[in-house]
PDB file of N, CA and C in Angstrom:
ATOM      1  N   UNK A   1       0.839  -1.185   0.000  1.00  0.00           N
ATOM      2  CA  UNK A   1       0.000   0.000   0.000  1.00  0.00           C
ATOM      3  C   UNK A   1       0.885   1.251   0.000  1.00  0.00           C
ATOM      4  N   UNK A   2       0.307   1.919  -0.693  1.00  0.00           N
ATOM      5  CA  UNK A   2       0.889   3.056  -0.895  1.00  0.00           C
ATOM      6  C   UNK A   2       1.295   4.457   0.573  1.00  0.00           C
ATOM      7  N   UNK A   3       2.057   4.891   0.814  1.00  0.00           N
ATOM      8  CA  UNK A   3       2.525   5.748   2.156  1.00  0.00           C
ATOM      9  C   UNK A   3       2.309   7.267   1.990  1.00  0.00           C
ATOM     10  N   UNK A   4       0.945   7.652   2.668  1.00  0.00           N
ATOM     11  CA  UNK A   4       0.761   9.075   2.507  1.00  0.00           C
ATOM     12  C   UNK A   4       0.700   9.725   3.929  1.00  0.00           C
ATOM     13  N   UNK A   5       1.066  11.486   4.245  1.00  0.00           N
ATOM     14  CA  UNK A   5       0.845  11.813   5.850  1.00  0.00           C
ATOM     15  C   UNK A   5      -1.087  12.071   5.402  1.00  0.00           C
ATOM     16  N   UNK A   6      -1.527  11.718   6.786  1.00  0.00           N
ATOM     17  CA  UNK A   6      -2.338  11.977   6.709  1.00  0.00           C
ATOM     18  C   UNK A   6      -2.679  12.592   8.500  1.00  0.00           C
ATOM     19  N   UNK A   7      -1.408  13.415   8.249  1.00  0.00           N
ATOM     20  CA  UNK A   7      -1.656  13.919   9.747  1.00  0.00           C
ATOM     21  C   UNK A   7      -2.237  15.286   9.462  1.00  0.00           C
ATOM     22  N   UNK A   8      -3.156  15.623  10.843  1.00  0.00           N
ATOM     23  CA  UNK A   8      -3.560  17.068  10.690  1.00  0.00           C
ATOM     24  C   UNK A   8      -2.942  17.728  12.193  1.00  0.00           C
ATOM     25  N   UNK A   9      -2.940  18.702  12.266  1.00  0.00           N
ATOM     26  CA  UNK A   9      -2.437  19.654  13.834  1.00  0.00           C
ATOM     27  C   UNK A   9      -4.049  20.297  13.825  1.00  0.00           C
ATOM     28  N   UNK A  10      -4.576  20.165  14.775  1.00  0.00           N
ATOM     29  CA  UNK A  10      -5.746  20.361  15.302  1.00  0.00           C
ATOM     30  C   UNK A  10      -6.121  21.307  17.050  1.00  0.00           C
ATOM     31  N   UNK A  11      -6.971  22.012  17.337  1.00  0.00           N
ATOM     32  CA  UNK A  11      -6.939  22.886  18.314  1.00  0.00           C
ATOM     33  C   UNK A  11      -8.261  21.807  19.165  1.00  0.00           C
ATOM     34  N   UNK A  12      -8.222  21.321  20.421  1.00  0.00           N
ATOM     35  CA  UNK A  12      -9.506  20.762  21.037  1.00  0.00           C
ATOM     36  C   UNK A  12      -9.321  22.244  22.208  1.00  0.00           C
ATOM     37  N   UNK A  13      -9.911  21.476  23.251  1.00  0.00           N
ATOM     38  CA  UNK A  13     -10.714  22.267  24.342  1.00  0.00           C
ATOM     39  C   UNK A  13      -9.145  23.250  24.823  1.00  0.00           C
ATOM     40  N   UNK A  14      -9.442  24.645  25.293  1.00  0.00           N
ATOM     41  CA  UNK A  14      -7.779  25.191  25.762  1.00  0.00           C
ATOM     42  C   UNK A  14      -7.115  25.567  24.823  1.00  0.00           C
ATOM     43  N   UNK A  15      -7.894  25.547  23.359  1.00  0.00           N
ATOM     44  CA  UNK A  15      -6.653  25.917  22.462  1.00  0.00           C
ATOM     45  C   UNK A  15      -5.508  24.934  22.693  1.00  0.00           C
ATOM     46  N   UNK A  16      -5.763  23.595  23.072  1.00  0.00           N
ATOM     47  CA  UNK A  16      -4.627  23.230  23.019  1.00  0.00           C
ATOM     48  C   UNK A  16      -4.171  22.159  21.760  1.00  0.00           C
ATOM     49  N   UNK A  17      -3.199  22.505  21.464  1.00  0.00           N
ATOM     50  CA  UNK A  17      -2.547  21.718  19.876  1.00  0.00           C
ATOM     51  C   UNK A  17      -2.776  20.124  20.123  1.00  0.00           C
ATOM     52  N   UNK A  18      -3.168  19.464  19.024  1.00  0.00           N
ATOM     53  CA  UNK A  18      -2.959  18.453  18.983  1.00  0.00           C
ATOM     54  C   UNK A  18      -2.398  17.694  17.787  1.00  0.00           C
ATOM     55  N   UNK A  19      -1.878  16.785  17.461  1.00  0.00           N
ATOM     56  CA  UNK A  19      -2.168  15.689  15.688  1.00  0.00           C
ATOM     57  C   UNK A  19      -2.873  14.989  15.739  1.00  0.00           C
ATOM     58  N   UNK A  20      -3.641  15.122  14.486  1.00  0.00           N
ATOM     59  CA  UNK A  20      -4.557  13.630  14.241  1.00  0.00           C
ATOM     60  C   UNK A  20      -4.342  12.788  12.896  1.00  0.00           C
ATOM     61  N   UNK A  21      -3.970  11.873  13.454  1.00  0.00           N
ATOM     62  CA  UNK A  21      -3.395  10.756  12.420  1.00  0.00           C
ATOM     63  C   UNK A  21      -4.759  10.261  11.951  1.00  0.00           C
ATOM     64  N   UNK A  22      -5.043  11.097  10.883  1.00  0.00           N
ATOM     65  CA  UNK A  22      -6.449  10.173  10.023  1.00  0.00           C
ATOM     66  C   UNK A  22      -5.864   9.173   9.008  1.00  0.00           C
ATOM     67  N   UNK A  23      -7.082   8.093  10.353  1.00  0.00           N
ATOM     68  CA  UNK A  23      -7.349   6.314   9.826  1.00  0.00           C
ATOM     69  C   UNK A  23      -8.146   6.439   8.256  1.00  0.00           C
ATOM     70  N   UNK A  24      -9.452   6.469   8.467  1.00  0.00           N
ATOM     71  CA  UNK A  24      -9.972   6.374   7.166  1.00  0.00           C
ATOM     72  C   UNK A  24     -11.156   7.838   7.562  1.00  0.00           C
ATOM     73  N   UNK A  25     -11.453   8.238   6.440  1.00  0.00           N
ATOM     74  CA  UNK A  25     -12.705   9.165   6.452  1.00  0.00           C
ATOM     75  C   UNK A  25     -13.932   8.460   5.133  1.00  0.00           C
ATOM     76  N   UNK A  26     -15.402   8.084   6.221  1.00  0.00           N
ATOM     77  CA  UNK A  26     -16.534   7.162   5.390  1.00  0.00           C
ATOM     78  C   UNK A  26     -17.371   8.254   5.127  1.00  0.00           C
ATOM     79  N   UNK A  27     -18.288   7.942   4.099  1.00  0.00           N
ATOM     80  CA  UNK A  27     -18.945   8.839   3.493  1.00  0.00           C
ATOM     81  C   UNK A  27     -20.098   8.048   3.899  1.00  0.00           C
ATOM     82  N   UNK A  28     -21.126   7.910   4.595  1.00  0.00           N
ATOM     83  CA  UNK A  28     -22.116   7.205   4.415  1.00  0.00           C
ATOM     84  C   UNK A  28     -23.843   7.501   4.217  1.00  0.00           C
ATOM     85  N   UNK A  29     -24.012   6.916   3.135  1.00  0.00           N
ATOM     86  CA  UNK A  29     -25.752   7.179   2.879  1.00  0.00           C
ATOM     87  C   UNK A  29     -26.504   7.059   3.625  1.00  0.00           C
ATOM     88  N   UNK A  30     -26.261   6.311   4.315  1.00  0.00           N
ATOM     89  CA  UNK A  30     -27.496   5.754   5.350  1.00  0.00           C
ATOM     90  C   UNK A  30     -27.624   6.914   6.351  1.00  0.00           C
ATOM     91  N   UNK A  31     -26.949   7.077   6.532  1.00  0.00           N
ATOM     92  CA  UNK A  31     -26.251   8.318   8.100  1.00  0.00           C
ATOM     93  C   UNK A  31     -26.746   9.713   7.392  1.00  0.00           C
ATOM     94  N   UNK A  32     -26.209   9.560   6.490  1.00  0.00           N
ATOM     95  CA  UNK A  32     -26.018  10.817   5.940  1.00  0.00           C
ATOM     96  C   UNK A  32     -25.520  12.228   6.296  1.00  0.00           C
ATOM     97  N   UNK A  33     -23.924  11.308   6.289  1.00  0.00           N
ATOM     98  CA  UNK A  33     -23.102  12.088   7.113  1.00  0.00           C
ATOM     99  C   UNK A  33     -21.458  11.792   7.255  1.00  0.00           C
ATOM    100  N   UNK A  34     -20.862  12.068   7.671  1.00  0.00           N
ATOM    101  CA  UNK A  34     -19.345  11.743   7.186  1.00  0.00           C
ATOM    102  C   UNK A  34     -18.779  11.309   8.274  1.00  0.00           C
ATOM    103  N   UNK A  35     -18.321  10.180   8.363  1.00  0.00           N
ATOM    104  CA  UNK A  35     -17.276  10.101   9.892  1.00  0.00           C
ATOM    105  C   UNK A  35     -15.787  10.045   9.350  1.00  0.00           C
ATOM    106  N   UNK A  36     -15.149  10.525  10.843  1.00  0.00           N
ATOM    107  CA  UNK A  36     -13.647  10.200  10.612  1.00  0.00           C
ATOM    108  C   UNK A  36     -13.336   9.557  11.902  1.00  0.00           C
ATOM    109  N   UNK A  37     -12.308   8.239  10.865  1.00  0.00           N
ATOM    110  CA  UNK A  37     -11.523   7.428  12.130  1.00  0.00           C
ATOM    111  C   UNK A  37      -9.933   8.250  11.794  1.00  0.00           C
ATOM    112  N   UNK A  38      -9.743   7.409  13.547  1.00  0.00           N
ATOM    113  CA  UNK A  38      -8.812   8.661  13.572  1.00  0.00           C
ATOM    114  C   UNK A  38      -7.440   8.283  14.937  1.00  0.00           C
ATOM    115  N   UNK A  39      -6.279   8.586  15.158  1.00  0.00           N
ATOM    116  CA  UNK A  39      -6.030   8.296  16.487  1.00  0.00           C
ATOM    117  C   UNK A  39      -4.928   9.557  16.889  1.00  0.00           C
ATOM    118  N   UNK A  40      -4.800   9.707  17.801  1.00  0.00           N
ATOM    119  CA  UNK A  40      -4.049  11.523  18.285  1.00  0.00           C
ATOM    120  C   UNK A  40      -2.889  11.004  19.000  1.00  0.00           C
ATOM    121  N   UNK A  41      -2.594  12.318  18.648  1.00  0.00           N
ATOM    122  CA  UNK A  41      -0.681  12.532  19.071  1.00  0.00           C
ATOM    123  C   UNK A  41      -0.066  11.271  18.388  1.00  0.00           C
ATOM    124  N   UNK A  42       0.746  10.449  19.223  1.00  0.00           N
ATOM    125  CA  UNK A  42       1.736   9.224  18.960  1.00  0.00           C
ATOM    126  C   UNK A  42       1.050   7.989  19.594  1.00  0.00           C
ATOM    127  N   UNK A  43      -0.485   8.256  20.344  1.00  0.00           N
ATOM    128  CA  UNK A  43      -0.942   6.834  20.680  1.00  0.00           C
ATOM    129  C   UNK A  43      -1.875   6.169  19.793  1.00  0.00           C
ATOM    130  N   UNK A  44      -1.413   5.334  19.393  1.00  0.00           N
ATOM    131  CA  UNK A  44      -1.706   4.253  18.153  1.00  0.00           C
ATOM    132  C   UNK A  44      -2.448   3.339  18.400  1.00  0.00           C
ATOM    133  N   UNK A  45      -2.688   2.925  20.042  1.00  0.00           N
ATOM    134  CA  UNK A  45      -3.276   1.653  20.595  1.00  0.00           C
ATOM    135  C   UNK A  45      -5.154   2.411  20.791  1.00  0.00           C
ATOM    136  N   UNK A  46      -5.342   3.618  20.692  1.00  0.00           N
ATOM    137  CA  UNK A  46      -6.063   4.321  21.047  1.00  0.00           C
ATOM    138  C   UNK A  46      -7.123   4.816  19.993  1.00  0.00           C
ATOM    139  N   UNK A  47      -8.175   4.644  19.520  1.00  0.00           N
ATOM    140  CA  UNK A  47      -8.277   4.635  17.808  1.00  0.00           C
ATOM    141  C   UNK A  47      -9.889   5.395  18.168  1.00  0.00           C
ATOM    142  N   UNK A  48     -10.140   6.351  17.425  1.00  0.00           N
ATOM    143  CA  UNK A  48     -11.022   7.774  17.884  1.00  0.00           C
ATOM    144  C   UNK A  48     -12.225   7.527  17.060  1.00  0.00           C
ATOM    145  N   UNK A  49     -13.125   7.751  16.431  1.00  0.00           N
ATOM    146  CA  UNK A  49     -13.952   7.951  15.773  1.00  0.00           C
ATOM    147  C   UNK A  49     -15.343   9.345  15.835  1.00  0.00           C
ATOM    148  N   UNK A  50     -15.337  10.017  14.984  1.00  0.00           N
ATOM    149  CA  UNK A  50     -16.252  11.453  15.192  1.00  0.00           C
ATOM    150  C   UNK A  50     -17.211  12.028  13.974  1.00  0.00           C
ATOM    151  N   UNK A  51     -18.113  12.230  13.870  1.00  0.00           N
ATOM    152  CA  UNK A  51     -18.480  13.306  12.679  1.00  0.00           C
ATOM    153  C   UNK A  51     -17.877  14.194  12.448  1.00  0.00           C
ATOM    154  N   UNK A  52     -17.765  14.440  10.947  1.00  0.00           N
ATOM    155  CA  UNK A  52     -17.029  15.349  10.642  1.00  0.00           C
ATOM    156  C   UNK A  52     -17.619  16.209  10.216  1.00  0.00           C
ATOM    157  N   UNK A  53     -17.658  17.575  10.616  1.00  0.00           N
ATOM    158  CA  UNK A  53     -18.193  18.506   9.668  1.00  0.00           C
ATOM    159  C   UNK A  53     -17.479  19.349   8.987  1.00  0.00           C
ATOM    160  N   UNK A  54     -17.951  20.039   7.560  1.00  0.00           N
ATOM    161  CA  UNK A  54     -16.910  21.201   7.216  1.00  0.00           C
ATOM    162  C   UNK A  54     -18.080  22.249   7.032  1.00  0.00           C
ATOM    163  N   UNK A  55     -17.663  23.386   7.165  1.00  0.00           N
ATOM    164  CA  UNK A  55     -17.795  24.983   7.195  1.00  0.00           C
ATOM    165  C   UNK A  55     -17.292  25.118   6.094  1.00  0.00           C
ATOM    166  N   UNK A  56     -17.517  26.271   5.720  1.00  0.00           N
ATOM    167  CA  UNK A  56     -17.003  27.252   4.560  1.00  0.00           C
ATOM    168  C   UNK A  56     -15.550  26.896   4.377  1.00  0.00           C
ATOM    169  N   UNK A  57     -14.919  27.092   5.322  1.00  0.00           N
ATOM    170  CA  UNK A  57     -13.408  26.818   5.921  1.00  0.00           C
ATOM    171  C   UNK A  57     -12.594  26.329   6.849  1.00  0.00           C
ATOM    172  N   UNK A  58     -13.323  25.502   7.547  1.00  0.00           N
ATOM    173  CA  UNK A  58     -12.936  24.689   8.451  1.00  0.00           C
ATOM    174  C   UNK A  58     -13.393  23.449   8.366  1.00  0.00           C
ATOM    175  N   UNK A  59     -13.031  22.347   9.152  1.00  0.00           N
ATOM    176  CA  UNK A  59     -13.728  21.049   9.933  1.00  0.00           C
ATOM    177  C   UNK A  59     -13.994  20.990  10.949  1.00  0.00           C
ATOM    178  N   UNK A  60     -15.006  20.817  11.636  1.00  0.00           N
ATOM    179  CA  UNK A  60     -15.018  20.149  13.158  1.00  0.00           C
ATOM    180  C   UNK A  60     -15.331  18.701  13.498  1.00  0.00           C
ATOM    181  N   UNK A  61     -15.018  18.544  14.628  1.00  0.00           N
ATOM    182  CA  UNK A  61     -15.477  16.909  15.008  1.00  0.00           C
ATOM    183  C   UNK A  61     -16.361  17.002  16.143  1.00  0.00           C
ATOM    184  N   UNK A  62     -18.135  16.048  15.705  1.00  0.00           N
ATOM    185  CA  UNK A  62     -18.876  16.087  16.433  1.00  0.00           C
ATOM    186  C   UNK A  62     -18.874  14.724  17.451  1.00  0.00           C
ATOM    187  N   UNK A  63     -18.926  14.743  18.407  1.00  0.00           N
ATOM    188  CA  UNK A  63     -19.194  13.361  19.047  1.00  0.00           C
ATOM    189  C   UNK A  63     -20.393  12.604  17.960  1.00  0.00           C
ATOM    190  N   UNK A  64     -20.314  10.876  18.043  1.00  0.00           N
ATOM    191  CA  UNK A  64     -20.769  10.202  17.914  1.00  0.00           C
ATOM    192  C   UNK A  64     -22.247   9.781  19.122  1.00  0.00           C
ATOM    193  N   UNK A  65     -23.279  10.114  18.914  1.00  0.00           N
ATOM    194  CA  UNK A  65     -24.110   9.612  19.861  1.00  0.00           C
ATOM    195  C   UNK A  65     -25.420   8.911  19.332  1.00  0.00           C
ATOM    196  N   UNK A  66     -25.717   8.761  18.480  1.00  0.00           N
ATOM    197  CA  UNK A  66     -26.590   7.677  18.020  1.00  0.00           C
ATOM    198  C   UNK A  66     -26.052   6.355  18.494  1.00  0.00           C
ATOM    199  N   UNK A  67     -27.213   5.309  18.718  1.00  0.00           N
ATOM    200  CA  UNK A  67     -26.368   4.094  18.946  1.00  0.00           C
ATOM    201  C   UNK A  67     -26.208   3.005  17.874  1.00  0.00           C
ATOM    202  N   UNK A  68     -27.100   3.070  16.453  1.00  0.00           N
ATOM    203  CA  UNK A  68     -27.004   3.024  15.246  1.00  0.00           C
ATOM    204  C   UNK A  68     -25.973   3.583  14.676  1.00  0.00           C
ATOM    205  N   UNK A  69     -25.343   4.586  14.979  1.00  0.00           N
ATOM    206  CA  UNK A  69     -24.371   4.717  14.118  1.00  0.00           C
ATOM    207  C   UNK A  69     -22.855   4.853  14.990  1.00  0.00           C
ATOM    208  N   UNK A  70     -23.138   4.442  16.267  1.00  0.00           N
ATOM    209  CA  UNK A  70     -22.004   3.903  16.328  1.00  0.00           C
ATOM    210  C   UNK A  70     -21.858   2.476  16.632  1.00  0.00           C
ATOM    211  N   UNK A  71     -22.992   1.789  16.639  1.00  0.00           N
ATOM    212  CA  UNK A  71     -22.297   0.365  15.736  1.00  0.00           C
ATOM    213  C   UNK A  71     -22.139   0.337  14.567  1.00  0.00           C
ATOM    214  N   UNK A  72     -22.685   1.240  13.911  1.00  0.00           N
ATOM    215  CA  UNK A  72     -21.785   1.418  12.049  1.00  0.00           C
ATOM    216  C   UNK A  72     -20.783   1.508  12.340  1.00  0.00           C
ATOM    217  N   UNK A  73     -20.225   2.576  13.439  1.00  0.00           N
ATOM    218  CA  UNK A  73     -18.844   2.674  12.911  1.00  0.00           C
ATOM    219  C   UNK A  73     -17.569   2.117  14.176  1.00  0.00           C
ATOM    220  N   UNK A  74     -18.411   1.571  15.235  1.00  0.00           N
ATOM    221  CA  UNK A  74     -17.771   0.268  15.678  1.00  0.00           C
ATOM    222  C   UNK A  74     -17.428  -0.595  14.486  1.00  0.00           C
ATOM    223  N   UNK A  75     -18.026  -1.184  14.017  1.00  0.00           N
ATOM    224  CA  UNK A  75     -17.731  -2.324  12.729  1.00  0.00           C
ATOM    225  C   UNK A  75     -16.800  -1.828  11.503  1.00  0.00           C
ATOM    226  N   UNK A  76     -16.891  -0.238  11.432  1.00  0.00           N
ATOM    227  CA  UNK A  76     -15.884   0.480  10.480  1.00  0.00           C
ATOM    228  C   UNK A  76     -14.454   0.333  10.964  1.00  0.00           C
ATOM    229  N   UNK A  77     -14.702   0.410  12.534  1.00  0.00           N
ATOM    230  CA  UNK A  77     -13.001   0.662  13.073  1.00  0.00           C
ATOM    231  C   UNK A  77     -12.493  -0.336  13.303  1.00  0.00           C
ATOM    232  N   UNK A  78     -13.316  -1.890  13.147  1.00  0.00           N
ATOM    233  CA  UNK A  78     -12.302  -3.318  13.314  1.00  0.00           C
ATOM    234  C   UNK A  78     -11.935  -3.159  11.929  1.00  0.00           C
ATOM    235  N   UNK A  79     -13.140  -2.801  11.062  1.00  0.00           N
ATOM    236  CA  UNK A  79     -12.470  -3.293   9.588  1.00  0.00           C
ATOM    237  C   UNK A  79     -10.851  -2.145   9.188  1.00  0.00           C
ATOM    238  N   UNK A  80     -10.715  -0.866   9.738  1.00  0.00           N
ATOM    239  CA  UNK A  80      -9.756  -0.139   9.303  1.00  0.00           C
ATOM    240  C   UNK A  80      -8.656  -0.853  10.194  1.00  0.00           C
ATOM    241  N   UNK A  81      -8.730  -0.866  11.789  1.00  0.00           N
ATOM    242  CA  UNK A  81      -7.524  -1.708  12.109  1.00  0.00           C
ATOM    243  C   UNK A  81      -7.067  -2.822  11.775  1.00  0.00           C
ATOM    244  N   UNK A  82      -8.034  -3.621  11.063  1.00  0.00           N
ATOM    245  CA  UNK A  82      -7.926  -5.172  10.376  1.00  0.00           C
ATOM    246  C   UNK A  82      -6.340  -4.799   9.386  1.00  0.00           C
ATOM    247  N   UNK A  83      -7.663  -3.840   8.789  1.00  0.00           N
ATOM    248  CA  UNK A  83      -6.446  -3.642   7.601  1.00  0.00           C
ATOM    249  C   UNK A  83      -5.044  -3.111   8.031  1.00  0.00           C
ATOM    250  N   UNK A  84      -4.995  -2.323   8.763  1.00  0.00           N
ATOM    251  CA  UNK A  84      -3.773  -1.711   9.260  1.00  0.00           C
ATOM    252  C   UNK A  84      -2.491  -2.919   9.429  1.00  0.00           C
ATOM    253  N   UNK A  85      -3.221  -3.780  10.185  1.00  0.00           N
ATOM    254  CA  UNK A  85      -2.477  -5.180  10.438  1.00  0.00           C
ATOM    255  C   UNK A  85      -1.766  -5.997   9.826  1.00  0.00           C
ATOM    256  N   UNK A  86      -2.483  -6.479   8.608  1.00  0.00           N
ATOM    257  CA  UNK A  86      -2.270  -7.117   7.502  1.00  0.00           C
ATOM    258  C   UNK A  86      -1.182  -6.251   6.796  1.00  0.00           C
ATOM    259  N   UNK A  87      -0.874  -4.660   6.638  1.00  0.00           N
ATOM    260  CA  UNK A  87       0.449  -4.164   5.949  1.00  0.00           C
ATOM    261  C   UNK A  87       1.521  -4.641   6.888  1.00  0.00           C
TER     262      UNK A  87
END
């Protein structure tokens, strides 16, 4: 597989800096709505998942609180770490 950064530097609560190593970003119909997997700073064992929204010019990340769609995307984040594994 091919090797791209797919890091972002990101501001949460405090203005305080963070990276987010984006896993995969799903587009999904059903939801109708975008999630991003995801895991921050250098912990790798730790694997995030959020709505994503964009603005005019930004993104934000909404918590996940449906419980439908986060067993969608429970089942999204074995299948992205699956894969992670297998490289």
């Amino acid at each position: 597989m091919e090797e791209f950064n797919n890091k972002l530097e990101v501001y949460i609560d405090n203005n305080v800096k963070a990276t987010v190593n984006v896993l995969d970003i799903i587009e999904s119909k059903v939801y109708g709505k975008t999630f991003i997997i995801y895991t921050v700073n250098n912990d790798n064992e730790t694997v995030f998942a959020s709505i994503l929204n964009e603005s005019e010019n930004s993104y934000t990340f909404e918590e996940i609180k449906n419980k439908d769609e986060i067993d969608y995307i429970n089942s999204e984040i074995d299948r992205v770490v699956s894969e992670l594994e297998v490289e």
